[in-house]
N, C-alpha and C. Protein backbone atom coordinates (compact mmCIF):
# COMPACT_ATOMS: atom_id res chain seq x y z
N UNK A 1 75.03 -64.86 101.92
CA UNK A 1 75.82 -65.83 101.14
C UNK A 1 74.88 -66.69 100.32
N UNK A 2 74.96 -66.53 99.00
CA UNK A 2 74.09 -67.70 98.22
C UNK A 2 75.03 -68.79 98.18
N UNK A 3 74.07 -69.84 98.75
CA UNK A 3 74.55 -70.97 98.64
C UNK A 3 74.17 -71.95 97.23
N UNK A 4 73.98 -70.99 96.16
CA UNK A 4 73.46 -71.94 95.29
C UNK A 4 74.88 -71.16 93.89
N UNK A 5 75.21 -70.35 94.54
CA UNK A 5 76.39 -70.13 93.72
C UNK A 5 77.61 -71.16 93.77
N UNK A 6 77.95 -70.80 92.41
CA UNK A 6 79.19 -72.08 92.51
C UNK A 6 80.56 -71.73 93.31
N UNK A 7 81.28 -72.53 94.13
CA UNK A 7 82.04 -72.03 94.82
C UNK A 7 84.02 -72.07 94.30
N UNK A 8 84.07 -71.37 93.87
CA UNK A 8 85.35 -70.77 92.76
C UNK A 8 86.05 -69.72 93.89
N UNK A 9 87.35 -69.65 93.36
CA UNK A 9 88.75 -68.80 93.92
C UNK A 9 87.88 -67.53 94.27
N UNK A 10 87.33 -67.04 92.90
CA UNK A 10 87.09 -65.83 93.58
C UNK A 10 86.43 -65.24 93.98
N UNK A 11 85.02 -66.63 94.23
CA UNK A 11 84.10 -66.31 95.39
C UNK A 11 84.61 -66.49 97.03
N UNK A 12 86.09 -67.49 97.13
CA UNK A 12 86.89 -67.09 98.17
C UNK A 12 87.23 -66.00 98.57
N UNK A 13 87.87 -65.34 97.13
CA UNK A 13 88.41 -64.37 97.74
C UNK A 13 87.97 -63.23 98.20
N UNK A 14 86.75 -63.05 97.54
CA UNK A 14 85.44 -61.89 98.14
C UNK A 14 85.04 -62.45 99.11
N UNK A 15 84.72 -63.29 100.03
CA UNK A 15 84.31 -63.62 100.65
C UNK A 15 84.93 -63.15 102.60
N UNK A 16 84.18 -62.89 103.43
CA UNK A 16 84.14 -62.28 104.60
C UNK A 16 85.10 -63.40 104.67
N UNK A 17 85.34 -63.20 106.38
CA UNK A 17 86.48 -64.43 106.70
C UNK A 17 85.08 -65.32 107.57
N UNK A 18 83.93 -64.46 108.56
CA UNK A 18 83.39 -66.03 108.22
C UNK A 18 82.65 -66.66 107.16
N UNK A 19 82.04 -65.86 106.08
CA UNK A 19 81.96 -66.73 105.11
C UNK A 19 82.73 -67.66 103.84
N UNK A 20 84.10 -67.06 104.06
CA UNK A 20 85.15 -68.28 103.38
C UNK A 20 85.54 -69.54 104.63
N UNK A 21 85.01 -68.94 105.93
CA UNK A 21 84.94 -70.29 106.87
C UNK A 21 83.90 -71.28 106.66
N UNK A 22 82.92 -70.43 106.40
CA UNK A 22 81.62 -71.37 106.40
C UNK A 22 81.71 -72.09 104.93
N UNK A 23 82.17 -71.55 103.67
CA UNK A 23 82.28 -72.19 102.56
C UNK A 23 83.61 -73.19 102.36
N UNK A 24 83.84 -73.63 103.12
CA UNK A 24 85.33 -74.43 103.19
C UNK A 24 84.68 -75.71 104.65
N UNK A 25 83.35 -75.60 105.43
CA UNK A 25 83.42 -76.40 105.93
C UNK A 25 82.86 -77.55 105.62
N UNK A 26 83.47 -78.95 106.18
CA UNK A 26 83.48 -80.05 106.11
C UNK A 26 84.98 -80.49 105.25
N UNK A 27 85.49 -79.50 105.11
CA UNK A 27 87.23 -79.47 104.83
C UNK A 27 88.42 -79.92 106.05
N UNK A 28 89.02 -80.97 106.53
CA UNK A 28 89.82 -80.50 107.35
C UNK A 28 88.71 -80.19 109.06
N UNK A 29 88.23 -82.20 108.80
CA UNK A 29 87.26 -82.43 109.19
C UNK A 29 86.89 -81.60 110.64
N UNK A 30 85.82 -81.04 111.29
CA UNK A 30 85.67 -80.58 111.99
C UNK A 30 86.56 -79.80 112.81
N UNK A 31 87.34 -79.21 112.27
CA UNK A 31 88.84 -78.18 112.69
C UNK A 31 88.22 -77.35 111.70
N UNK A 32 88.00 -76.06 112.17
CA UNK A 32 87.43 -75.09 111.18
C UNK A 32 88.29 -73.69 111.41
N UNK A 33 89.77 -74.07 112.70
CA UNK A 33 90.51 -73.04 112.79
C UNK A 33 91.62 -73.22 111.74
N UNK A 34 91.70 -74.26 110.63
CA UNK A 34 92.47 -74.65 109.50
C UNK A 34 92.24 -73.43 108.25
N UNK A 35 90.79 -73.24 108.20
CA UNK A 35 89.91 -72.53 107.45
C UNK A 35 90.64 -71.24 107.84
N UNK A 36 89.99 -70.53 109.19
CA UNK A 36 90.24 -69.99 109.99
C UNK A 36 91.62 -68.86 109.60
N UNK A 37 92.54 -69.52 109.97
CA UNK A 37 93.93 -69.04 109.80
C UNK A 37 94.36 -68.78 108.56
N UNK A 38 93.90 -69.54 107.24
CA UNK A 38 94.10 -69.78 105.87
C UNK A 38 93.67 -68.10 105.31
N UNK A 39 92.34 -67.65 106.01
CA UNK A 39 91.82 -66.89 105.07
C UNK A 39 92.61 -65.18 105.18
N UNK A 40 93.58 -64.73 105.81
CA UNK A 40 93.98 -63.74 105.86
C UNK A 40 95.63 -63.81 105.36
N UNK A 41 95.73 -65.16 104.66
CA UNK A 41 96.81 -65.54 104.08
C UNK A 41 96.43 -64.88 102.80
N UNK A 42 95.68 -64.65 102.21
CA UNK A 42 94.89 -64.58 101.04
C UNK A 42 94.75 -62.93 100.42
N UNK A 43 94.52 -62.46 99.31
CA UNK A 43 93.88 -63.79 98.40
C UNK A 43 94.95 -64.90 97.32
N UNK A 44 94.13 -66.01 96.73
CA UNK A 44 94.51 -66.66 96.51
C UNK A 44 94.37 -66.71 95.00
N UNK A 45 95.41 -67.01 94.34
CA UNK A 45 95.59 -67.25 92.99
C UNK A 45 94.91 -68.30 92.55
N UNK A 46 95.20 -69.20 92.94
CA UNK A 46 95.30 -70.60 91.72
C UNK A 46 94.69 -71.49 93.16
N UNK A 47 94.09 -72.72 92.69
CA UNK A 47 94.12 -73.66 93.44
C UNK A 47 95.21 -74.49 94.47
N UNK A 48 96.25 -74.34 93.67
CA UNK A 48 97.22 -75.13 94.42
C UNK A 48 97.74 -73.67 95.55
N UNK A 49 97.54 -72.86 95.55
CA UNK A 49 98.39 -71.80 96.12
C UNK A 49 97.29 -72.35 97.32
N UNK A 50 96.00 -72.19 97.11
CA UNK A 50 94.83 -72.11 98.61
C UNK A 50 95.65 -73.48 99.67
N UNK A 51 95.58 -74.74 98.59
CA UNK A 51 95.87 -75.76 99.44
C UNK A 51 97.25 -76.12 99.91
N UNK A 52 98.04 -75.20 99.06
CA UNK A 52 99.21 -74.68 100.22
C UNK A 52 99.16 -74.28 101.37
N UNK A 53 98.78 -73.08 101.43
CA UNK A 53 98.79 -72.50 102.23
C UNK A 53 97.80 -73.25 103.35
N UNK A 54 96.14 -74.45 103.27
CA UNK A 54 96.22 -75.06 104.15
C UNK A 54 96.85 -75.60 104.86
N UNK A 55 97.71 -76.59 104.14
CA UNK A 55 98.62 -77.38 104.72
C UNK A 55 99.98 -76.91 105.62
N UNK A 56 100.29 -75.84 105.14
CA UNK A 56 101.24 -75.12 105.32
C UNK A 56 100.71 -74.19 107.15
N UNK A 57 98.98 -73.78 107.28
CA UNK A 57 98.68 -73.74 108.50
C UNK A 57 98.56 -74.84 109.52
N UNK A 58 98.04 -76.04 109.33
CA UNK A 58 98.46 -77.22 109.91
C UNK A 58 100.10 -77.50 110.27
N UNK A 59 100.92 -77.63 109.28
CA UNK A 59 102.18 -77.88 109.68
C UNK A 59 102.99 -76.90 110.60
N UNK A 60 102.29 -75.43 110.70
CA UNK A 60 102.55 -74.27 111.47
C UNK A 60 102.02 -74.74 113.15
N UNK A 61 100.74 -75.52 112.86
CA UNK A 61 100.32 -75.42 114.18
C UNK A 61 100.85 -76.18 115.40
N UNK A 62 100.54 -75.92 116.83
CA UNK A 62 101.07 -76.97 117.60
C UNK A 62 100.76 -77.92 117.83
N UNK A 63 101.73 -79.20 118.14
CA UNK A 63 101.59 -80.15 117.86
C UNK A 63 100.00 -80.28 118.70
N UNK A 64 99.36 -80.40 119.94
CA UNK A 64 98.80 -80.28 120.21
C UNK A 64 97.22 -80.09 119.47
N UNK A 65 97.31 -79.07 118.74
CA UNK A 65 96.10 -78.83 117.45
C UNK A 65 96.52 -79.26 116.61
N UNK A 66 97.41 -80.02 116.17
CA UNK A 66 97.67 -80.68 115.38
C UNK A 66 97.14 -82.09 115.72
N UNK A 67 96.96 -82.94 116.87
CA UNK A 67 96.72 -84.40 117.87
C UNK A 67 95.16 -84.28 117.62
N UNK A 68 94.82 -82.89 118.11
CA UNK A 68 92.59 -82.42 117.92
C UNK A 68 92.75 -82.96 116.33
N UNK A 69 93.30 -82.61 115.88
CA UNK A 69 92.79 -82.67 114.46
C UNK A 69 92.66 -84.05 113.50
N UNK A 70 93.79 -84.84 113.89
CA UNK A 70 93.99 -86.47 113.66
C UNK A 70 92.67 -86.84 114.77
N UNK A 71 92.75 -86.61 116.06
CA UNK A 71 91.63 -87.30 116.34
C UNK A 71 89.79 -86.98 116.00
N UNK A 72 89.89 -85.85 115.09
CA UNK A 72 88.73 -85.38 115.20
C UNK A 72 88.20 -85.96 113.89
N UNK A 73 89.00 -86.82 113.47
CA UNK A 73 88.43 -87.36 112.21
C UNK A 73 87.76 -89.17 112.91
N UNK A 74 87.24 -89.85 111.89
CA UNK A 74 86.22 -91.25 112.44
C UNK A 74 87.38 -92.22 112.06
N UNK A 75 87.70 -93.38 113.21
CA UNK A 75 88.14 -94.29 112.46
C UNK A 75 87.41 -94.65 111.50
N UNK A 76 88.27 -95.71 110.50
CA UNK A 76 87.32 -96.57 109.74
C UNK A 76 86.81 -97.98 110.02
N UNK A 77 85.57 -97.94 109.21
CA UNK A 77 84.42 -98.54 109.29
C UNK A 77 84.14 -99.03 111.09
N UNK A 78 84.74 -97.42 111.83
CA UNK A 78 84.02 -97.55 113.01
C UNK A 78 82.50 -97.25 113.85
N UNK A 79 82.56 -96.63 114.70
CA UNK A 79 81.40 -96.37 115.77
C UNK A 79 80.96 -95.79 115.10
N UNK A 80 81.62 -94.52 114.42
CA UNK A 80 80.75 -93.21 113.73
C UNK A 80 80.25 -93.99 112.73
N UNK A 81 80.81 -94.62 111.40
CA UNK A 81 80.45 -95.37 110.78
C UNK A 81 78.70 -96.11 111.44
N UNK A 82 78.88 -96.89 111.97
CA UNK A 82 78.11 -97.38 112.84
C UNK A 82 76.66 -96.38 113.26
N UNK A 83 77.46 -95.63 113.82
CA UNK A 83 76.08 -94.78 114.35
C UNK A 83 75.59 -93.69 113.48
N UNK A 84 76.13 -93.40 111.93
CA UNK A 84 75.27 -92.99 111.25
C UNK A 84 75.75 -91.07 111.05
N UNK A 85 76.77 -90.98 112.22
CA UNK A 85 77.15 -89.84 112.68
C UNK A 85 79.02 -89.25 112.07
N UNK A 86 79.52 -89.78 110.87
CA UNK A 86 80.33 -88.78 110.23
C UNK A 86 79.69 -88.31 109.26
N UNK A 87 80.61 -87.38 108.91
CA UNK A 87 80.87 -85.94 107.74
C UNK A 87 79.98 -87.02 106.50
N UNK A 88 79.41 -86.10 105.58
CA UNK A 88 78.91 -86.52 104.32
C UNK A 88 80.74 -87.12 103.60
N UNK A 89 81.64 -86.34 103.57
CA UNK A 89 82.84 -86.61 103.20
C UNK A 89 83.40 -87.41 103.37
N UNK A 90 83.39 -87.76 105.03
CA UNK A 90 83.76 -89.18 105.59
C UNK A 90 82.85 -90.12 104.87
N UNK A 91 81.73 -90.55 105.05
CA UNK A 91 80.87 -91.44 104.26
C UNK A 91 81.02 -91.87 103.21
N UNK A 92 81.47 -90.39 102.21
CA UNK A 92 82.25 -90.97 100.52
C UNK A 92 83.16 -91.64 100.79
N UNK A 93 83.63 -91.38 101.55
CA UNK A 93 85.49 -91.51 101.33
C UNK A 93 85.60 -92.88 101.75
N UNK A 94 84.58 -93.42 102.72
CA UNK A 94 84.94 -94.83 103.14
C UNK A 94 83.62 -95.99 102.42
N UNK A 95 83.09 -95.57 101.77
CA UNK A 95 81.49 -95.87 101.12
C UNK A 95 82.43 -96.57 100.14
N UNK A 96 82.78 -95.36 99.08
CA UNK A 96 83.23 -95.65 97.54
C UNK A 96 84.18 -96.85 97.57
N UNK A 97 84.76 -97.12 98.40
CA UNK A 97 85.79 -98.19 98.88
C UNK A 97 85.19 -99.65 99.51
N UNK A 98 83.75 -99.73 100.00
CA UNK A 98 83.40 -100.64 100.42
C UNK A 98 83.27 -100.82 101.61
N UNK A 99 83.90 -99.71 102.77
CA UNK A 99 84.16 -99.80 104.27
C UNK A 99 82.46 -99.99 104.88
N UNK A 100 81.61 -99.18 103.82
CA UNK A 100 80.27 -99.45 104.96
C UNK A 100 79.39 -100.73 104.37
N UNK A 101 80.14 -101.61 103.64
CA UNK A 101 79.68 -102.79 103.47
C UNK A 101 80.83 -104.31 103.71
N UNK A 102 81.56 -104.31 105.09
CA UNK A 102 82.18 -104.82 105.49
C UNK A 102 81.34 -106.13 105.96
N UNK A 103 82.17 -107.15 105.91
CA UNK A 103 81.15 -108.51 106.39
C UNK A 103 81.62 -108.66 107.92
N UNK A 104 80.78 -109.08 108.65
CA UNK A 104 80.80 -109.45 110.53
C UNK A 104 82.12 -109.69 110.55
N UNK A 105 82.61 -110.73 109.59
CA UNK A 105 84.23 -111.09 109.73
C UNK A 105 85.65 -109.87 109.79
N UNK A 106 85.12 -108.96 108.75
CA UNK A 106 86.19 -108.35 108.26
C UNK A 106 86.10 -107.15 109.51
N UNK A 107 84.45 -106.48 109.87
CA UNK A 107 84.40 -105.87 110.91
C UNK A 107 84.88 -105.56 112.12
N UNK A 108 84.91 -107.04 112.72
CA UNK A 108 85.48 -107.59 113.86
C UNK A 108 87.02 -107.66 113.87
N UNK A 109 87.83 -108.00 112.20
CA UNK A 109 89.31 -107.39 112.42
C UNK A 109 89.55 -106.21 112.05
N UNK A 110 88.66 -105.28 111.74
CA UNK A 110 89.52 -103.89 111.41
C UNK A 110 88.81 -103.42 113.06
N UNK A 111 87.76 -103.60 113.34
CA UNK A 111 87.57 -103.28 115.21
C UNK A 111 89.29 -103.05 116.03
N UNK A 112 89.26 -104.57 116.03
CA UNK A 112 90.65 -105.02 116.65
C UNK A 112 91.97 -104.20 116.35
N UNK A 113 91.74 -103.79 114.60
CA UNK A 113 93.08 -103.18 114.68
C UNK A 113 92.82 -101.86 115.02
N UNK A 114 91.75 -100.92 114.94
CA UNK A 114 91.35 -99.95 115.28
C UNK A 114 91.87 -99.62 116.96
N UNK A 115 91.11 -100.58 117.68
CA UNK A 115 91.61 -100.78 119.04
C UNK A 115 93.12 -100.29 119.59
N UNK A 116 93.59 -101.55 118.65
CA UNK A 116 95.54 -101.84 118.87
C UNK A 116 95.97 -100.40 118.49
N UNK A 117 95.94 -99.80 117.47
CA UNK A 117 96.30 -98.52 116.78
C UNK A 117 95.92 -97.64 117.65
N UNK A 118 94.83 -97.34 118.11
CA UNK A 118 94.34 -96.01 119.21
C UNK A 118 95.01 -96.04 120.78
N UNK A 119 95.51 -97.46 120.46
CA UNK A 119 95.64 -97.64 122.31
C UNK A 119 97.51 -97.24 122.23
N UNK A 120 98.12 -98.20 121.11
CA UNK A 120 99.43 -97.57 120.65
C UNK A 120 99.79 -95.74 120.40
N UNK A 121 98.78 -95.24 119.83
CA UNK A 121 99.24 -93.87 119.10
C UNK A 121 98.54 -92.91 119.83
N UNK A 122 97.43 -92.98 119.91
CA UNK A 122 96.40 -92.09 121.14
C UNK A 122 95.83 -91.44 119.74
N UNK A 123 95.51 -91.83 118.56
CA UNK A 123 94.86 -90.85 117.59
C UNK A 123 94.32 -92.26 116.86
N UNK A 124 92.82 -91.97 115.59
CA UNK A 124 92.80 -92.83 115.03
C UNK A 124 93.45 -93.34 114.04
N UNK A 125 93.21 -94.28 112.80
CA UNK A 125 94.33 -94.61 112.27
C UNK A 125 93.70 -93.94 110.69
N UNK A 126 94.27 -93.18 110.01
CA UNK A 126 94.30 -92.08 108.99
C UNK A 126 94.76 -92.95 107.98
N UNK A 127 93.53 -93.14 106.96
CA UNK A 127 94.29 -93.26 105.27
C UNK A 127 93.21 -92.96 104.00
N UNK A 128 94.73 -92.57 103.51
CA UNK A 128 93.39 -91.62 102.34
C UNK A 128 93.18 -93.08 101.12
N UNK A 129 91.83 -93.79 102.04
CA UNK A 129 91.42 -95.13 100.86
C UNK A 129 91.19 -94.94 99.11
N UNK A 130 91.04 -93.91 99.04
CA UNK A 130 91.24 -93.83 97.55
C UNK A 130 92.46 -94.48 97.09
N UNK A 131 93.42 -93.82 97.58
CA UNK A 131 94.77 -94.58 97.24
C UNK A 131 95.35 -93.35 96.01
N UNK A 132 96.44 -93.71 95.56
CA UNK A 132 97.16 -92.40 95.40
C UNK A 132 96.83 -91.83 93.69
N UNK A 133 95.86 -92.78 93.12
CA UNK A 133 95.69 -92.77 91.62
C UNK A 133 93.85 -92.54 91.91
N UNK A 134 93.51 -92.85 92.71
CA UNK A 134 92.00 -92.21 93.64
C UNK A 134 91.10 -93.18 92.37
N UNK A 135 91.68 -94.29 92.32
CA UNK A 135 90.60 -95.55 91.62
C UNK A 135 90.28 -96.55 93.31
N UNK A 136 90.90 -96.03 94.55
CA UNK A 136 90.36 -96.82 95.83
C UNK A 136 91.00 -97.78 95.62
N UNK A 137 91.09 -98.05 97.00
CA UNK A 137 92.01 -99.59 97.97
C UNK A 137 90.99 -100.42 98.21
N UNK A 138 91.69 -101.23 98.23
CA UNK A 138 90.87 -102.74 98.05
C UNK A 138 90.76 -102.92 100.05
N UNK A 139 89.72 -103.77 100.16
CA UNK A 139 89.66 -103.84 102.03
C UNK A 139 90.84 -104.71 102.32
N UNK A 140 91.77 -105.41 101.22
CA UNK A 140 92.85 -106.27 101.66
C UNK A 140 93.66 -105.28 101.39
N UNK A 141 93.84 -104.43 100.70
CA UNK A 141 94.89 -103.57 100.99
C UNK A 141 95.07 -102.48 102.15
N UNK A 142 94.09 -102.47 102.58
CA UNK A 142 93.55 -100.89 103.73
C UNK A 142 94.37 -101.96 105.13
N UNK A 143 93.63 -103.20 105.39
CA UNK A 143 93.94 -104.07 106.37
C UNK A 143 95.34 -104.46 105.87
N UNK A 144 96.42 -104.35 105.41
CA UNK A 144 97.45 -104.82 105.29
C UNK A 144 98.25 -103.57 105.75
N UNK A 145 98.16 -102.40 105.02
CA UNK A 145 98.34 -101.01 105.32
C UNK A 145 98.41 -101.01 107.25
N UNK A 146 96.97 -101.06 107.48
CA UNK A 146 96.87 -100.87 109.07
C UNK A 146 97.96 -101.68 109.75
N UNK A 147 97.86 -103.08 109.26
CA UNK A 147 98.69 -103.70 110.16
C UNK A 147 100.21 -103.61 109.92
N UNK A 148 100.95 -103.20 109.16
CA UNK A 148 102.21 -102.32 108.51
C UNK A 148 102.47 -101.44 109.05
N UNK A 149 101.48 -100.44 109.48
CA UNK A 149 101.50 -99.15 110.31
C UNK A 149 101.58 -99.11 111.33
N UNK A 150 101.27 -100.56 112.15
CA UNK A 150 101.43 -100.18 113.95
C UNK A 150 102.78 -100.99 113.75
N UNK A 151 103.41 -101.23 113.30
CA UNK A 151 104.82 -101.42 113.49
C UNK A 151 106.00 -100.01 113.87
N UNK A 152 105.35 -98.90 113.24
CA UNK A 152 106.18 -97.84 112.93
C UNK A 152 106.18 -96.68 114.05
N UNK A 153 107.42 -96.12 114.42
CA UNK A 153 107.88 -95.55 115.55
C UNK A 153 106.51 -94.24 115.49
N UNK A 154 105.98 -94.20 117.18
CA UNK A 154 105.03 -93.36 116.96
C UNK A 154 104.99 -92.05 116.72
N UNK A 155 106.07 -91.47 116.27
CA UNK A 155 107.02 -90.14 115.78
C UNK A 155 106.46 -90.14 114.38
N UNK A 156 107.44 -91.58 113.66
CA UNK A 156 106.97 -91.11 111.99
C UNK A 156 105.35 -91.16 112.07
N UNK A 157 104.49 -92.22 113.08
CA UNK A 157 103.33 -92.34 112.22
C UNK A 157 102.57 -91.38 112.39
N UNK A 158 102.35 -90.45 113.40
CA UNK A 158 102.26 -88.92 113.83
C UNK A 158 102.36 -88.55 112.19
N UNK A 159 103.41 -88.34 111.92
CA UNK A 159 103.50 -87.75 110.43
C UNK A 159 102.80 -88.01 109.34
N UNK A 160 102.83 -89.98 109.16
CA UNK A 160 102.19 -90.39 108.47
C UNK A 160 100.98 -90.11 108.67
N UNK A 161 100.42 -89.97 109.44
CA UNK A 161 98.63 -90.41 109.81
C UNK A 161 98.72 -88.54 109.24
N UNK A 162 98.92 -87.16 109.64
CA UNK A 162 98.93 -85.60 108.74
C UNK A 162 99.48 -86.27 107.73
N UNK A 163 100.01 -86.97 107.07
CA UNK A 163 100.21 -86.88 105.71
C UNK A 163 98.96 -86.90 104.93
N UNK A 164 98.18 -88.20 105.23
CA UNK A 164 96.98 -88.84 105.17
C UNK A 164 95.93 -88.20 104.88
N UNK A 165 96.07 -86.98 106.27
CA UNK A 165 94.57 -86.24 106.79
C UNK A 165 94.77 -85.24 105.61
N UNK A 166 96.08 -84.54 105.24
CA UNK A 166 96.19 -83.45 104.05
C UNK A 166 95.21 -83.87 102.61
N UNK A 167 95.83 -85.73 102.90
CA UNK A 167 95.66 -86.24 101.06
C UNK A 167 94.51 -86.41 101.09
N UNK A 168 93.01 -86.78 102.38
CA UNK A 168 92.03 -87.14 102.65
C UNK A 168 90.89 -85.36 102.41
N UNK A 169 91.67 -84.32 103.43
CA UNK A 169 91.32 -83.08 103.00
C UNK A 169 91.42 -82.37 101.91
N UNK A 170 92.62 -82.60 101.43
CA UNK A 170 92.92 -81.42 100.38
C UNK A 170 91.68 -82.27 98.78
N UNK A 171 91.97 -83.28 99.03
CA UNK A 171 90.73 -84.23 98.02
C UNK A 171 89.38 -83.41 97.97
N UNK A 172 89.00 -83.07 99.57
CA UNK A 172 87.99 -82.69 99.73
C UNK A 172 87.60 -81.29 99.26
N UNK A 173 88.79 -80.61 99.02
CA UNK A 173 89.01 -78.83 98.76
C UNK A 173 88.66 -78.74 97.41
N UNK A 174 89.48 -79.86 96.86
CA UNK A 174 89.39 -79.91 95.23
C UNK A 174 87.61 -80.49 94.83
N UNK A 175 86.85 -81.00 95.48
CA UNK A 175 85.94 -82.04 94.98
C UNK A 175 84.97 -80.34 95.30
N UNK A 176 85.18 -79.51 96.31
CA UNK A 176 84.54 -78.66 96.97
C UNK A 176 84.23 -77.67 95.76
N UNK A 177 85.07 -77.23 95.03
CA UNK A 177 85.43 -76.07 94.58
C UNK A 177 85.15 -76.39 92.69
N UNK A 178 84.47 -75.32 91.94
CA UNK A 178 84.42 -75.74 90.69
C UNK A 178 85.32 -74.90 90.20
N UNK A 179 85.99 -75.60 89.18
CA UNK A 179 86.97 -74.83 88.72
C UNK A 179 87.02 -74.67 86.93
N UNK A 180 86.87 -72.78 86.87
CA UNK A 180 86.67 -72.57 85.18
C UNK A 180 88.16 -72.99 84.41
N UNK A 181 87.68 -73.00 83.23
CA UNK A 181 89.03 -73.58 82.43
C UNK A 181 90.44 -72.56 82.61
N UNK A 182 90.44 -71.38 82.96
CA UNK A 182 91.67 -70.67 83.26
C UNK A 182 92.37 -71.41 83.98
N UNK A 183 91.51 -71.39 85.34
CA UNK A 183 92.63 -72.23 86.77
C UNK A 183 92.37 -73.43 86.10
N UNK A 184 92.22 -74.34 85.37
CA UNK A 184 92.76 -76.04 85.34
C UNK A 184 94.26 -75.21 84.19
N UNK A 185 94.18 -74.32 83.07
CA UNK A 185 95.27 -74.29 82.74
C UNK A 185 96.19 -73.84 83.12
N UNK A 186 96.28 -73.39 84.06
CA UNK A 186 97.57 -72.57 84.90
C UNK A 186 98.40 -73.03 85.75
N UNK A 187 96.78 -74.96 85.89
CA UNK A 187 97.42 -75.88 86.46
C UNK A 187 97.51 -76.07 87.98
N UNK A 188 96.15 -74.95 88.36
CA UNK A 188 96.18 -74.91 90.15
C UNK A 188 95.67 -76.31 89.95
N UNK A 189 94.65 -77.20 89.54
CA UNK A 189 93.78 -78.40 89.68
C UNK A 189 94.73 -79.74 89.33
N UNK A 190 94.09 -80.41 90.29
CA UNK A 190 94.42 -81.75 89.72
C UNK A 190 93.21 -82.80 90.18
N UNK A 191 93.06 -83.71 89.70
CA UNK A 191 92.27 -85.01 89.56
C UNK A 191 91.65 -84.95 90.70
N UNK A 192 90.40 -84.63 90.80
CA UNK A 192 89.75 -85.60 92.26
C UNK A 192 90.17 -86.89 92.31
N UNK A 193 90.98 -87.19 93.91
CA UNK A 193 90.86 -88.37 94.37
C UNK A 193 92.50 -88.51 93.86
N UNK A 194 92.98 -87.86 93.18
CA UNK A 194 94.61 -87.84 92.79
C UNK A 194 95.36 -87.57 93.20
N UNK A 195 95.34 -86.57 94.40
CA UNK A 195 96.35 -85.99 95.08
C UNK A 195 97.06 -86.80 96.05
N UNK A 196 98.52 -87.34 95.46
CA UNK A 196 98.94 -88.56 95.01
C UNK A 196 100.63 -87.79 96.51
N UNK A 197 101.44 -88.54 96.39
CA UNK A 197 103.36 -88.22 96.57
C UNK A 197 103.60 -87.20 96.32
N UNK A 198 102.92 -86.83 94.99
CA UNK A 198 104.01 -86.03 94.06
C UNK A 198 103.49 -84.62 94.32
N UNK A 199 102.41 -84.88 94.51
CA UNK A 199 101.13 -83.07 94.46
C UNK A 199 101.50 -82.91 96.32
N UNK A 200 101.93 -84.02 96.86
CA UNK A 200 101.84 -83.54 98.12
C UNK A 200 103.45 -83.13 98.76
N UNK A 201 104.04 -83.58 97.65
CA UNK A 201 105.64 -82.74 97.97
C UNK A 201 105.63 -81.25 97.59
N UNK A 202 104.91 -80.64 95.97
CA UNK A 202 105.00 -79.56 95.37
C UNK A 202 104.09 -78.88 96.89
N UNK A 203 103.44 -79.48 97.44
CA UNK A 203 102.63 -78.29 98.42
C UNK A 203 103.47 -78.81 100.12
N UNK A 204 104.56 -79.08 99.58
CA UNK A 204 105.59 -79.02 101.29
C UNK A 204 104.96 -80.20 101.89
N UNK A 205 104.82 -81.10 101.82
CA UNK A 205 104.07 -82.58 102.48
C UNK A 205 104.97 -83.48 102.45
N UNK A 206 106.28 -83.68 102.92
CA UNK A 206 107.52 -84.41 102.71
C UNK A 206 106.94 -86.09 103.06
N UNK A 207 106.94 -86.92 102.34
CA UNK A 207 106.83 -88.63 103.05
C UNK A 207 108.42 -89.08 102.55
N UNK A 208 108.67 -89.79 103.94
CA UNK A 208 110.02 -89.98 104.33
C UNK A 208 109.91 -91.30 104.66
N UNK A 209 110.23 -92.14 103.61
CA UNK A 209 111.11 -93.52 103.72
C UNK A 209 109.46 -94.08 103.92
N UNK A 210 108.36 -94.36 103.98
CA UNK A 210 107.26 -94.66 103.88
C UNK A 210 107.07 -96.00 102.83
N UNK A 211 106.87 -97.26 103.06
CA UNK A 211 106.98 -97.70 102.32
C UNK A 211 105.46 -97.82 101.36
N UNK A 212 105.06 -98.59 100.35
CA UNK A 212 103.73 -97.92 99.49
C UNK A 212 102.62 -98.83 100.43
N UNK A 213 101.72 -97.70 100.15
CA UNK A 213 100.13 -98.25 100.30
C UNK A 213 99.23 -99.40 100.13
């Protein structure tokens, strides 16, 4: 496998099943049976068809590997944070937003709500901080969000928190993958950091009565 080739549809689709595993990881954070299951779905047309069909193996799975998978991601601006030890992906994702430059103050309340949320839900608490136009949430909006969210029956937030992990992953699929001008016109692509409500209904991602971010 050259890893210095650019990674496009239809180096997926040639690709062994473990090397379209190995070129998809850090996708669908440390769950690499997401990958896994995806690749004999295949092959794949367009961009949006691949990250269908991710999402579409997640929502297949049991709930159970579905619970590994919410928890296998880092809270934010937690321990992992802290100890230096998430995903390069995780790091963007909470960096570009400001999470790893939190002051003692703000630390100590997203700790707390981190706490309240894990001890309520048994998973950490999932949000894709970009926010749905992927210009990023403000740390007063992320902390308003959190504390909004442990209000909500632990059924929907189960849902909410996979809604999250899709809009947090599938970000990551798109940022992963270069894409020649055919697939942006055919319209598999959309915006890094965009994959917004609307891209996550066309790929079966229903949010139900959710109020905004």
């Amino acid at each position: 496998m050259n890893e210095a080739e650019p990674l496009t549809i239809e180096r997926l689709n040639a690709s062994s099943h473990k090397d379209f595993v190995a070129l998809l990881a850090g996708t669908y954070e440390h769950s690499p049976w997401v990958s896994e299951r995806a690749w004999p779905r295949g092959p794949f047309l367009t961009l949006a068809q691949l990250k269908r069909t991710l999402v579409e193996v997640v929502t297949e799975a049991e709930r159970d590997e579905q619970l590994a998978l919410l928890r296998s991601h880092p809270e934010l601006a937690g321990k992992a944070m802290a100890a230096g030890t998430m995903t390069a992906e995780s790091s963007h994702e909470q960096g570009r937003v400001g999470l790893t430059a939190c002051t003692p103050a703000e630390l100590a309340q997203i700790a707390r709500l981190n706490a309240v949320y894990r001890d309520r839900f048994g998973f950490p608490f999932m949000l894709a901080v970009r926010g749905p136009r992927g210009t990023g949430l403000t740390k007063a909006q992320i902390i308003a969000t959190f504390e909004r969210r442990l209000e909500n029956h632990p059924d929907f937030e189960f849902a909410e928190a996979l809604r999250n992990v899709h809009r947090v992953d599938l970000d990551a699929v798109e940022a992963a993958l270069a894409h020649p001008a055919d697939e942006l016109r055919r319209g598999g692509a959309v915006r890094v950091g965009e994959i917004g409500d609307r891209q996550l209904a066309v790929l079966g991602v229903a949010r139900i009565g959710v109020p905004r971010q």
